[in-house]
C-alpha atoms as a PDB file:
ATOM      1  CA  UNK A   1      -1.868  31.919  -6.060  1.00  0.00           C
ATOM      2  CA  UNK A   2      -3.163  32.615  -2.800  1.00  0.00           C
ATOM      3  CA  UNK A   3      -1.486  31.119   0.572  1.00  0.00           C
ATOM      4  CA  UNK A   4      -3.571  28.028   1.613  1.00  0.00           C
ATOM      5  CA  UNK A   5      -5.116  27.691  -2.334  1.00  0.00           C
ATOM      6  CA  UNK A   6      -3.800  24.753  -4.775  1.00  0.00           C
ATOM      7  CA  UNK A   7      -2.650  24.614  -8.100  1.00  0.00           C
ATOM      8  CA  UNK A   8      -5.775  22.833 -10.427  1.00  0.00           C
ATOM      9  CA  UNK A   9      -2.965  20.616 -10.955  1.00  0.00           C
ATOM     10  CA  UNK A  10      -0.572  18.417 -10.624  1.00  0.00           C
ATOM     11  CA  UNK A  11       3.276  18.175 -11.483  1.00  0.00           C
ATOM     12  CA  UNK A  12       6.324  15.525 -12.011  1.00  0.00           C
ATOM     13  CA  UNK A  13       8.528  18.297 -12.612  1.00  0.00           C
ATOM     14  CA  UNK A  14      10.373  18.459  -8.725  1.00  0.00           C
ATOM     15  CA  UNK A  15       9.966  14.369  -8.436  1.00  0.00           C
ATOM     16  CA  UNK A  16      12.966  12.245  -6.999  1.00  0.00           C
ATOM     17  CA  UNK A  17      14.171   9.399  -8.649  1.00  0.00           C
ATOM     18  CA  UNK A  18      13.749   5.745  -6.183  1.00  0.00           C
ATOM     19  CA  UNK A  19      10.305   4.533  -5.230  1.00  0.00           C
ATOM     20  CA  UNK A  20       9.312   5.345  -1.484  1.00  0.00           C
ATOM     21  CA  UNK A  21       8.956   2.326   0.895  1.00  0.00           C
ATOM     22  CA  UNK A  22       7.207   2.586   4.098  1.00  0.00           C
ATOM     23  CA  UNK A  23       7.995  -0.072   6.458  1.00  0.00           C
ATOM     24  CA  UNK A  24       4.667   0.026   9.245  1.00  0.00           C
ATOM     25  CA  UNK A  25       5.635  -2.462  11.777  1.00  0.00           C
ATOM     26  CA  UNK A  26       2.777  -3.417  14.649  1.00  0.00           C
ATOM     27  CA  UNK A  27       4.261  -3.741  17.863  1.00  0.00           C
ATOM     28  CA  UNK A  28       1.432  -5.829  19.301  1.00  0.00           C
ATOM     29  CA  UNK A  29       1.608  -8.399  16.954  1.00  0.00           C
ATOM     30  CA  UNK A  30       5.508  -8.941  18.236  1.00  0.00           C
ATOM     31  CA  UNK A  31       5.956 -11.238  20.945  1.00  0.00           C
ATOM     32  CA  UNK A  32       8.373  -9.050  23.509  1.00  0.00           C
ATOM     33  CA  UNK A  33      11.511 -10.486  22.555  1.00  0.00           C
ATOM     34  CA  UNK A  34      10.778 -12.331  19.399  1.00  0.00           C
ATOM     35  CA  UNK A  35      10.552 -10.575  15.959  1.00  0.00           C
ATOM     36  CA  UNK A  36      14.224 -10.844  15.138  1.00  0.00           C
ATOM     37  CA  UNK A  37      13.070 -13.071  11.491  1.00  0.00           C
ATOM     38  CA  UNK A  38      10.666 -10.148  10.506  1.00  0.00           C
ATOM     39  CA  UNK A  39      13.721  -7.568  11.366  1.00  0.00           C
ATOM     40  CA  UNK A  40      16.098  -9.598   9.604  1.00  0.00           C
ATOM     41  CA  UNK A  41      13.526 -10.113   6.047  1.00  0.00           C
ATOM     42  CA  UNK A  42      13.478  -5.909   6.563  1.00  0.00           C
ATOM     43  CA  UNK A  43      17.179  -6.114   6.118  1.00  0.00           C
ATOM     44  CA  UNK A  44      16.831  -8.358   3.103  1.00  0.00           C
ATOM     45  CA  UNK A  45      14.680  -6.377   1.587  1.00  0.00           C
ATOM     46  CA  UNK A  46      16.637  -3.245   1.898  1.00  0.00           C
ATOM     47  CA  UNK A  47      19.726  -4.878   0.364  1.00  0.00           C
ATOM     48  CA  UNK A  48      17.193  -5.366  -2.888  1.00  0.00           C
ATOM     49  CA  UNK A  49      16.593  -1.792  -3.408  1.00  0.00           C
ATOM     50  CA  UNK A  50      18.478   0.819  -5.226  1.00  0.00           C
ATOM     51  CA  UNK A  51      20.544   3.912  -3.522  1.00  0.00           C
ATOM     52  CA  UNK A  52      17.411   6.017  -5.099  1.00  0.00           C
ATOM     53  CA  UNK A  53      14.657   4.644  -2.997  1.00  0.00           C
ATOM     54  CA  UNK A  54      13.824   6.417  -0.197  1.00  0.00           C
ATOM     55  CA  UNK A  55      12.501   4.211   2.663  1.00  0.00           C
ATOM     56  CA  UNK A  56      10.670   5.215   6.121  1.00  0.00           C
ATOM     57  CA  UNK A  57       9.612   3.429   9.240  1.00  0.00           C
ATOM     58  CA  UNK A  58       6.891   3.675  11.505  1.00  0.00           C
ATOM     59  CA  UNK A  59       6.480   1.387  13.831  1.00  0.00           C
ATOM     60  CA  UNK A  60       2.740   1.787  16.020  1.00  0.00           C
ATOM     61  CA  UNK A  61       1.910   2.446  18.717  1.00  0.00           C
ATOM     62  CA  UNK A  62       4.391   3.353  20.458  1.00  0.00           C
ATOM     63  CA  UNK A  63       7.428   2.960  18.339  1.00  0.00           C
ATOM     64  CA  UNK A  64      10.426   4.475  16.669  1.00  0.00           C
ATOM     65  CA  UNK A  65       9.862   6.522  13.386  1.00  0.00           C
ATOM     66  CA  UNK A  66      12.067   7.546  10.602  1.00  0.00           C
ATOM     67  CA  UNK A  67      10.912   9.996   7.897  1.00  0.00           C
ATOM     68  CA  UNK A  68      11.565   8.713   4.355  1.00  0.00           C
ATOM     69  CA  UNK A  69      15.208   8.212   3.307  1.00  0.00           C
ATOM     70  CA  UNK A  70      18.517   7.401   1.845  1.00  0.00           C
ATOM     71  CA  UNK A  71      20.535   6.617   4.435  1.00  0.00           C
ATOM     72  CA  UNK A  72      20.368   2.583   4.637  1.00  0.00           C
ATOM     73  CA  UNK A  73      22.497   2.960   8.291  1.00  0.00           C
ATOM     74  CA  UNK A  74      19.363   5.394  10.087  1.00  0.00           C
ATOM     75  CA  UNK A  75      17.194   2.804   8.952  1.00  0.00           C
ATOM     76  CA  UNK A  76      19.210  -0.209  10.085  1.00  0.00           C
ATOM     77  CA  UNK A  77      19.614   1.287  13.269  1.00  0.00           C
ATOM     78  CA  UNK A  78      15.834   2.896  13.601  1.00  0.00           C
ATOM     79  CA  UNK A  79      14.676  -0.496  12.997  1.00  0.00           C
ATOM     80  CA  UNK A  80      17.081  -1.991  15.731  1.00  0.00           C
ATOM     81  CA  UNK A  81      14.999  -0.027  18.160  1.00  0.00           C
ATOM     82  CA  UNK A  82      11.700  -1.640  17.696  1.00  0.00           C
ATOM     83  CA  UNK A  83      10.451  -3.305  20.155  1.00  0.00           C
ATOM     84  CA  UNK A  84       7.736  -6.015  20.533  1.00  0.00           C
ATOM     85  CA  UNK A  85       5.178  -5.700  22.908  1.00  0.00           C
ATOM     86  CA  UNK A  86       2.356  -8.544  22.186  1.00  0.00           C
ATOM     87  CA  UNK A  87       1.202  -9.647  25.570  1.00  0.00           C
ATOM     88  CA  UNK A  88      -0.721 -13.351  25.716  1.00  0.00           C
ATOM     89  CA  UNK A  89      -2.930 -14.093  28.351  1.00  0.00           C
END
C-alpha cells in the first residue's frame, strides 16, 4: 500500500480496552467565576469510570485541551484551568 492510500478496510485488531470520553466544555456559556457545580459533576463522573477509559478535554474557544487519556490527575488538573468567560449585558 501506497503512502497517503487506505486499507478497503477496517480493523479491531490494535484497539485499546476503556471507552473514550470527550469532555467539550463552552466557555461562554460559564459565567466568569461560576461553573464550579459543572467542574465538580466532571469529577463525579470520572470517579464512575474504569482505569481503561481514556478521557480528553477540550474546552472552546479559548481553553485548555488535553488529548485522550489515562491519567485521572492531567485531567483533574486540565480541567482546573478552565475558565468561564460568559459576559451579560
Amino acid at each position: 500500500m501506497s503512502a497517503g492510500s487506505f486499507a478497503p478496510f477496517s480493523s479491531n485488531e490494535r484497539v485499546q480496552a476503556g471507552r473514550l470520553v470527550l469532555l467539550a466544555i463552552d466557555q461562554n456559556t460559564i459565567d466568569m467565576g461560576r461553573g464550579r457545580t459543572a467542574f465538580l459533576s466532571a469529577t463525579a463522573l470520572l470517579d464512575r469510570l474504569s482505569p481503561e477509559d481514556r478521557v480528553g478535554v477540550i474546552a472552546f474557544p479559548r481553553g485548555p485541551r488535553l488529548e485522550f487519556t489515562t491519567a485521572r490527575q492531567a485531567v483533574d488538573d486540565t480541567l482546573q484551568k478552565v475558565i468561564g468567560t460568559a459576559q451579560h449585558t
